[in-house]
C-alpha atoms as a PDB file:
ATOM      1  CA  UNK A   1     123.582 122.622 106.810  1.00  0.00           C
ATOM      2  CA  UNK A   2     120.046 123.284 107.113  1.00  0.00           C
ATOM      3  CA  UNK A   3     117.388 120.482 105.135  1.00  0.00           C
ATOM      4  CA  UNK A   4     115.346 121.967 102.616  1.00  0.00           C
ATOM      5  CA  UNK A   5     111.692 120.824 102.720  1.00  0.00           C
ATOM      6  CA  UNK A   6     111.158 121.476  99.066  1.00  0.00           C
ATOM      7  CA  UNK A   7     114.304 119.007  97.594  1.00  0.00           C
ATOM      8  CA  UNK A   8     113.382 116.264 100.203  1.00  0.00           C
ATOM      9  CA  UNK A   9     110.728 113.341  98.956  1.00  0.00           C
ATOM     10  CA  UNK A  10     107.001 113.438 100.827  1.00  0.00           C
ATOM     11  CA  UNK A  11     107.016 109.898 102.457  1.00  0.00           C
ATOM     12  CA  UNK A  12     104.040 107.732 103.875  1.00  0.00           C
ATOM     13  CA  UNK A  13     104.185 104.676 106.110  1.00  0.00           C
ATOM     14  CA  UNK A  14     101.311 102.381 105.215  1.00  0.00           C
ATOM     15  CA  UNK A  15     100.967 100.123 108.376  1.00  0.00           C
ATOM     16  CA  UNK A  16      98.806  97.444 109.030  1.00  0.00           C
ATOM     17  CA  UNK A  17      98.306  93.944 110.325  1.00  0.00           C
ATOM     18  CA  UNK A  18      98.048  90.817 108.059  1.00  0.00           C
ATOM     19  CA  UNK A  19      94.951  91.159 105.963  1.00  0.00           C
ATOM     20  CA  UNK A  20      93.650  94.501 106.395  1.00  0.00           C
ATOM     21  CA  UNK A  21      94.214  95.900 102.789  1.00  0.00           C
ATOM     22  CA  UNK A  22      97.725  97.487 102.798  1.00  0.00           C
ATOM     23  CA  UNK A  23      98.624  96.406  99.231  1.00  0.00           C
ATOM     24  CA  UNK A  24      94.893  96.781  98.177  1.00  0.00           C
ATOM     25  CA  UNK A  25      94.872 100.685  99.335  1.00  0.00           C
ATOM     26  CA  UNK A  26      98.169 101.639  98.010  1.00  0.00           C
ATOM     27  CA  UNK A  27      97.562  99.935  94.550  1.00  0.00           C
ATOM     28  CA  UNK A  28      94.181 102.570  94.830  1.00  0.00           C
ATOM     29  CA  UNK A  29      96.654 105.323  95.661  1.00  0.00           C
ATOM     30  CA  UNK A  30      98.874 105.052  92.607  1.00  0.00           C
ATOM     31  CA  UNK A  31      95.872 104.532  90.083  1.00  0.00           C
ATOM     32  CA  UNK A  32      95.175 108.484  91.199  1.00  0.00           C
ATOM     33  CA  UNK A  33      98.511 109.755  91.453  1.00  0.00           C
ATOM     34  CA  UNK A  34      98.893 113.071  89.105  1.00  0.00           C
ATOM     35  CA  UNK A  35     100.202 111.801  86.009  1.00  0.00           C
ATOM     36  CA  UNK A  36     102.924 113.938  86.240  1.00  0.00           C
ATOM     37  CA  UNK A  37     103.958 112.492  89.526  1.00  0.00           C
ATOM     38  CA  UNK A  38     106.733 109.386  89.977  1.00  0.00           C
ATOM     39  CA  UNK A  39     105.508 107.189  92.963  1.00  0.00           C
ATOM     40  CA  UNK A  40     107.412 104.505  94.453  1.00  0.00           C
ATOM     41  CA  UNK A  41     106.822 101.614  97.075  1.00  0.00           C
ATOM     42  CA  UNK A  42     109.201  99.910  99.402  1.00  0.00           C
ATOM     43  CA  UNK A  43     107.272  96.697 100.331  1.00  0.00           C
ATOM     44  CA  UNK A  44     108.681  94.861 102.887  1.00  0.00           C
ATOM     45  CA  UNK A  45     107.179  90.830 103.132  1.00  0.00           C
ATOM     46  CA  UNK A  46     107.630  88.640 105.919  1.00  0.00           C
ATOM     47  CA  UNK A  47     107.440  85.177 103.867  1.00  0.00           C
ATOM     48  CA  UNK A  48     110.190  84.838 101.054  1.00  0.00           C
ATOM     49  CA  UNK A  49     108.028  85.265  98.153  1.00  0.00           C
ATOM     50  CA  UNK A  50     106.822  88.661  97.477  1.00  0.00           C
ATOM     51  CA  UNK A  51     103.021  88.709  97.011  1.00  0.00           C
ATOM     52  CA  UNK A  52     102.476  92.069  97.852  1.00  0.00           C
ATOM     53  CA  UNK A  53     104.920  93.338  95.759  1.00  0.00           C
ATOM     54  CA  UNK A  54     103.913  90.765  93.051  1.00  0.00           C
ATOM     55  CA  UNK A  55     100.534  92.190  92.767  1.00  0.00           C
ATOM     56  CA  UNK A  56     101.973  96.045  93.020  1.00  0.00           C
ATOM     57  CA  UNK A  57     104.114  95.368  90.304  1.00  0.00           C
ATOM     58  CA  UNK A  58     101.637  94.510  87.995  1.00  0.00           C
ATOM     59  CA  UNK A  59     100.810  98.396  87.662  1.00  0.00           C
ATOM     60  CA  UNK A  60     104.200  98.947  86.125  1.00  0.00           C
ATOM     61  CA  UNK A  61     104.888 100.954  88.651  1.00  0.00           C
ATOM     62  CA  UNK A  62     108.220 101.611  90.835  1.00  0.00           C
ATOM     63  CA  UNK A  63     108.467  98.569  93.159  1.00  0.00           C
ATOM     64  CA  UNK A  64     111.278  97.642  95.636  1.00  0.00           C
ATOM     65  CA  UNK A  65     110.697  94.312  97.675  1.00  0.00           C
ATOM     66  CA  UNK A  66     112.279  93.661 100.731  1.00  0.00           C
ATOM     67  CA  UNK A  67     111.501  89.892 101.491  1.00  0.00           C
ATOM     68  CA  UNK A  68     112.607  87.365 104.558  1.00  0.00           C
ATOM     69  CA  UNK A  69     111.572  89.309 107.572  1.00  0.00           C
ATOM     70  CA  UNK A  70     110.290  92.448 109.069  1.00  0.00           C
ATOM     71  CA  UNK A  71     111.464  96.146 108.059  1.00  0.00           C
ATOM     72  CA  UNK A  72     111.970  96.739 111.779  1.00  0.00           C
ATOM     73  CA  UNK A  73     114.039  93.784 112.555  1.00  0.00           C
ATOM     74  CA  UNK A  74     116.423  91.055 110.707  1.00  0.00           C
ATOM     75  CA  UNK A  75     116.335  92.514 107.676  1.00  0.00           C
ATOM     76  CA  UNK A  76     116.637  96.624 108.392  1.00  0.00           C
ATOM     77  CA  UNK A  77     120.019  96.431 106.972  1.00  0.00           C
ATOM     78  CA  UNK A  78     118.473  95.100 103.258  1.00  0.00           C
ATOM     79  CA  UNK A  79     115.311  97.866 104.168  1.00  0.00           C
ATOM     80  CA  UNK A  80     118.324 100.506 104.035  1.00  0.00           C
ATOM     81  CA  UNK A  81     119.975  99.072 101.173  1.00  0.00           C
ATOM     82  CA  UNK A  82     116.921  98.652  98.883  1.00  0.00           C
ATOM     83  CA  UNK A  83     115.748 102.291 100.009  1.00  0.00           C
ATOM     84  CA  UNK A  84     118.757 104.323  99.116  1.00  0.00           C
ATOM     85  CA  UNK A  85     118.955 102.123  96.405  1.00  0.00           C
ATOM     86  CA  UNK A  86     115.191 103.081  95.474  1.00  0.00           C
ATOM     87  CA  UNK A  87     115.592 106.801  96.251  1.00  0.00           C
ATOM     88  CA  UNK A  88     118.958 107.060  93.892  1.00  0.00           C
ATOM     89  CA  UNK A  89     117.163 104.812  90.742  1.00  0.00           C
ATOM     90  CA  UNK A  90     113.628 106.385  90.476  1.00  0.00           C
ATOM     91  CA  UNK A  91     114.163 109.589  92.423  1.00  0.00           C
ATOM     92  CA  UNK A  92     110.550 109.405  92.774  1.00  0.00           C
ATOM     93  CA  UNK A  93     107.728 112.064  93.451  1.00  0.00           C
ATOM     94  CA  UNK A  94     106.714 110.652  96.585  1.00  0.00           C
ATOM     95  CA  UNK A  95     107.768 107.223  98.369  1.00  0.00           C
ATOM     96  CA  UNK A  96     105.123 104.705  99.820  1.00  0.00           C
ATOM     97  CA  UNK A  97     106.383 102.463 102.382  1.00  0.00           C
ATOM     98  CA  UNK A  98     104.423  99.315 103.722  1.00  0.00           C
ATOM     99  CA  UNK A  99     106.338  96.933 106.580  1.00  0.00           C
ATOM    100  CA  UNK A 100     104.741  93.932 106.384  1.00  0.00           C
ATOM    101  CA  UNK A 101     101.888  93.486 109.132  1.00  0.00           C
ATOM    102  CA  UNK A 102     103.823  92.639 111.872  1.00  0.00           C
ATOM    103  CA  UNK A 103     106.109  95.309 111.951  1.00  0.00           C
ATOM    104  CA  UNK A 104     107.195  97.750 114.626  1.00  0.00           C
ATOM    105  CA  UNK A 105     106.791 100.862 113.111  1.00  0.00           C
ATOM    106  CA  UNK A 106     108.986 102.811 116.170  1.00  0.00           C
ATOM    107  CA  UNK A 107     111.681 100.794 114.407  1.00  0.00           C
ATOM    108  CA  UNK A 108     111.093 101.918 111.229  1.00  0.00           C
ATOM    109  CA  UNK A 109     110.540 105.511 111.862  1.00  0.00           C
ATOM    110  CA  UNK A 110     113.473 105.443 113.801  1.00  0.00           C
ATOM    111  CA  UNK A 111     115.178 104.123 110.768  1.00  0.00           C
ATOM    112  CA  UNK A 112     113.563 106.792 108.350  1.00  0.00           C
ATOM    113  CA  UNK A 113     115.059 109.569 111.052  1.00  0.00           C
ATOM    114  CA  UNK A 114     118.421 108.905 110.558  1.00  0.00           C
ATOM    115  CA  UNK A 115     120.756 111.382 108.930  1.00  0.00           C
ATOM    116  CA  UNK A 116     121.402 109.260 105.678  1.00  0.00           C
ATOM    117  CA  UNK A 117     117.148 109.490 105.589  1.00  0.00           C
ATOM    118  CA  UNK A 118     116.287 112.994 106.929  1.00  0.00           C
ATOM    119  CA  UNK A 119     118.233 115.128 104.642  1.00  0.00           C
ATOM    120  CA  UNK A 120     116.050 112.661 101.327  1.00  0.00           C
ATOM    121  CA  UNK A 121     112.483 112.002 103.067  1.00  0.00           C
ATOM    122  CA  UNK A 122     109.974 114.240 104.678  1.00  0.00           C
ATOM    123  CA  UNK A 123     107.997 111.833 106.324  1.00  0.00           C
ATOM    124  CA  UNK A 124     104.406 112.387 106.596  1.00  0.00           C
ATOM    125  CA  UNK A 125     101.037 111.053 108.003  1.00  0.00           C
ATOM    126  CA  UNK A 126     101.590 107.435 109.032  1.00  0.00           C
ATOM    127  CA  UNK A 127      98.563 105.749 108.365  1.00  0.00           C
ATOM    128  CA  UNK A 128      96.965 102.407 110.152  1.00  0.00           C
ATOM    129  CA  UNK A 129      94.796 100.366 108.080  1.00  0.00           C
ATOM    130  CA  UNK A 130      92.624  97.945 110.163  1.00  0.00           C
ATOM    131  CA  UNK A 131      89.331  95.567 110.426  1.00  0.00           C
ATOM    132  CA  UNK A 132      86.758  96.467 112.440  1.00  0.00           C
ATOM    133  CA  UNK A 133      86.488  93.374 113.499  1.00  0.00           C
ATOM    134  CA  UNK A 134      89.496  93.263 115.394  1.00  0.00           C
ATOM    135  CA  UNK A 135      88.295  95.441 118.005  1.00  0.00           C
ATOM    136  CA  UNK A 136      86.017  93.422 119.299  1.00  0.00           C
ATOM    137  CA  UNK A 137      88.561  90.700 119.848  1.00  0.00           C
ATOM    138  CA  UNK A 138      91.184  92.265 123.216  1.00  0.00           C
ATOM    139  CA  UNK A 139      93.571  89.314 122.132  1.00  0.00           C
ATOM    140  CA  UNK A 140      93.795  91.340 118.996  1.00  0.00           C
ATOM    141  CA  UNK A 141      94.439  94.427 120.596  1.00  0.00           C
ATOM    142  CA  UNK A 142      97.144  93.663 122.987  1.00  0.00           C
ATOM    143  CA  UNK A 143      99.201  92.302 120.076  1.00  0.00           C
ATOM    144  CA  UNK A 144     102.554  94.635 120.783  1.00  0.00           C
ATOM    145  CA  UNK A 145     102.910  95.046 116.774  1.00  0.00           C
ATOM    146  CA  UNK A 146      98.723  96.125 116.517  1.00  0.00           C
ATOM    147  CA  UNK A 147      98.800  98.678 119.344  1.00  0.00           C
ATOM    148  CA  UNK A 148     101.763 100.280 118.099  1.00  0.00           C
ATOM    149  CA  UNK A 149     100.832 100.552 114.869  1.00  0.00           C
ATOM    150  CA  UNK A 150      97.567 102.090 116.367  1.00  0.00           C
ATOM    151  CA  UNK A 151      99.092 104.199 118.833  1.00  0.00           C
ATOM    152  CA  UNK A 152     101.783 105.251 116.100  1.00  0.00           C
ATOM    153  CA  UNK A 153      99.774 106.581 113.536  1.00  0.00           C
ATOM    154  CA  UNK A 154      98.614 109.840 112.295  1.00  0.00           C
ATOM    155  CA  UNK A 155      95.755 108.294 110.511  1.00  0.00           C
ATOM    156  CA  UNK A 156      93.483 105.360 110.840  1.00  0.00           C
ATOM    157  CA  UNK A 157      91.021 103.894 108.779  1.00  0.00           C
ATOM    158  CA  UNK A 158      88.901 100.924 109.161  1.00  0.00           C
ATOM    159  CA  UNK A 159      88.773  99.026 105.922  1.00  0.00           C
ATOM    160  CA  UNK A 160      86.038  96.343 105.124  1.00  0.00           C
ATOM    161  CA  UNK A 161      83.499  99.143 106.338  1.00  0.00           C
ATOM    162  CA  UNK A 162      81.084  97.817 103.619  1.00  0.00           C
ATOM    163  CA  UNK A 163      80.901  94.215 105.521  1.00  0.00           C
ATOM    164  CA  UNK A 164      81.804  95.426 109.152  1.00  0.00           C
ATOM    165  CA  UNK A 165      78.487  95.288 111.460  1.00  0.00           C
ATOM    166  CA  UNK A 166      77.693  97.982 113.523  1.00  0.00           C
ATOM    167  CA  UNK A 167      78.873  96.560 116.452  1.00  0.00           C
ATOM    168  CA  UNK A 168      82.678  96.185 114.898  1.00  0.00           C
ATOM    169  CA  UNK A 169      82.411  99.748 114.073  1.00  0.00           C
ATOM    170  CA  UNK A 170      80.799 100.845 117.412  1.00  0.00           C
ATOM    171  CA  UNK A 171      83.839  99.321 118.939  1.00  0.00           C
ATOM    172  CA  UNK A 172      86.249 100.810 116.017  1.00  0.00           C
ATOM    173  CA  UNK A 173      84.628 104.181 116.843  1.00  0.00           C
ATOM    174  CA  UNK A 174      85.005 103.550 121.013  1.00  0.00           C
ATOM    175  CA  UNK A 175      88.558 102.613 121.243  1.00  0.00           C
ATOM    176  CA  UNK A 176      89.676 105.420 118.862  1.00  0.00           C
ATOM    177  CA  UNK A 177      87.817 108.030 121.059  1.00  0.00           C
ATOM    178  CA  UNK A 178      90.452 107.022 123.680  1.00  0.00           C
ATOM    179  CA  UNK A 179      93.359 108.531 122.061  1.00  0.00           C
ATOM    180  CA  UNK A 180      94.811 112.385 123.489  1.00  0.00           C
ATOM    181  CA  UNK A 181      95.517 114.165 121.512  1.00  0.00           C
ATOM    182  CA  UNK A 182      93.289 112.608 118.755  1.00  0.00           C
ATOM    183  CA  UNK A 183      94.719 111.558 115.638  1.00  0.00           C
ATOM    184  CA  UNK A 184      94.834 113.618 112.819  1.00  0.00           C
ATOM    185  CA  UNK A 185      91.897 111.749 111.032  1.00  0.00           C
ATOM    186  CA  UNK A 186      89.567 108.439 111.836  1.00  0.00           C
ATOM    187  CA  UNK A 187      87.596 107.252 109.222  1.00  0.00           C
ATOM    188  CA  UNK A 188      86.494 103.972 107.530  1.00  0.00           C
ATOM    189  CA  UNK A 189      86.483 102.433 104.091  1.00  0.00           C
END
């Protein structure tokens, strides 16, 4: 049976390591979704108490939390659970999903490609949120969960622009140059 494009859910991966703006962004995001539109977020949180998803929530809007652990890892089983279990409740316009920051998102896309997933989700641009900053730093960088989530994405986007230096986003700039093909867009905020 083929998978119709039109019945299945448009799906974003908001990745990012601690700090960088995740929740910040996507509460942005759904204060211009069409009105008409039904958004909802699967937030996964490392810690046990759901900040994140605390501070999403506010907005009244369709929140799932996933807490205890990463998306990718301990805890994919519960991600599964709470994402049917999201899909079937809100049958929502589009889906939003941000691992927590140290997340592998191979993991998770591998997750989102199984057959339960692909015939609900058409997953779109994955999109990297990150400081500047960072790239100065190689320590940063050769962090397996940063580079993937780098490497991974369709999109990334330096947040904090408005306080980087212009040496952070010299170096921001630099190391995304190094990516063949390039990514579908670079930018800053």
């Amino acid at each position: 049976m083929a998978i119709q494009p039109s019945k299945r859910i448009p799906t974003n991966v908001v990745t990012g390591f601690l700090g960088v703006g995740k929740t910040t962004a996507i509460r942005h995001l759904l204060k211009s979704k069409p009105a008409d539109e039904q958004w909802a977020v699967l937030v996964n949180e490392f810690g046990e108490v759901g900040i994140d998803g605390a501070l999403l929530q506010a907005n009244d809007d369709m929140i799932t939390q996933v807490a205890g652990g990463c998306t990718c890892c301990k805890v994919q089983s519960l991600s599964r659970v709470a994402l049917q279990h999201l899909i079937d409740k809100h049958k929502p316009d589009r889906l939003i999903i941000e691992p927590t920051g140290l997340a592998m998102p191979k993991q998770i896309m591998e997750m989102l490609g199984t057959e339960e997933f692909l015939a609900q989700l058409e997953v779109q641009a994955m999109v990297c949120l990150v400081d500047p900053y960072f790239f100065k730093d190689e320590s940063f960088l050769n962090m397996e969960a940063c580079a993937d989530q780098i490497a991974m994405a369709d999109v990334v986007i330096a947040t904090k622009a408005d306080i980087a230096d212009e040496e952070d986003l010299a170096a921001f700039t630099q190391y995304m140059g190094r990516y063949t093909p390039a990514k579908q867009a670079v930018t800053t905020m």
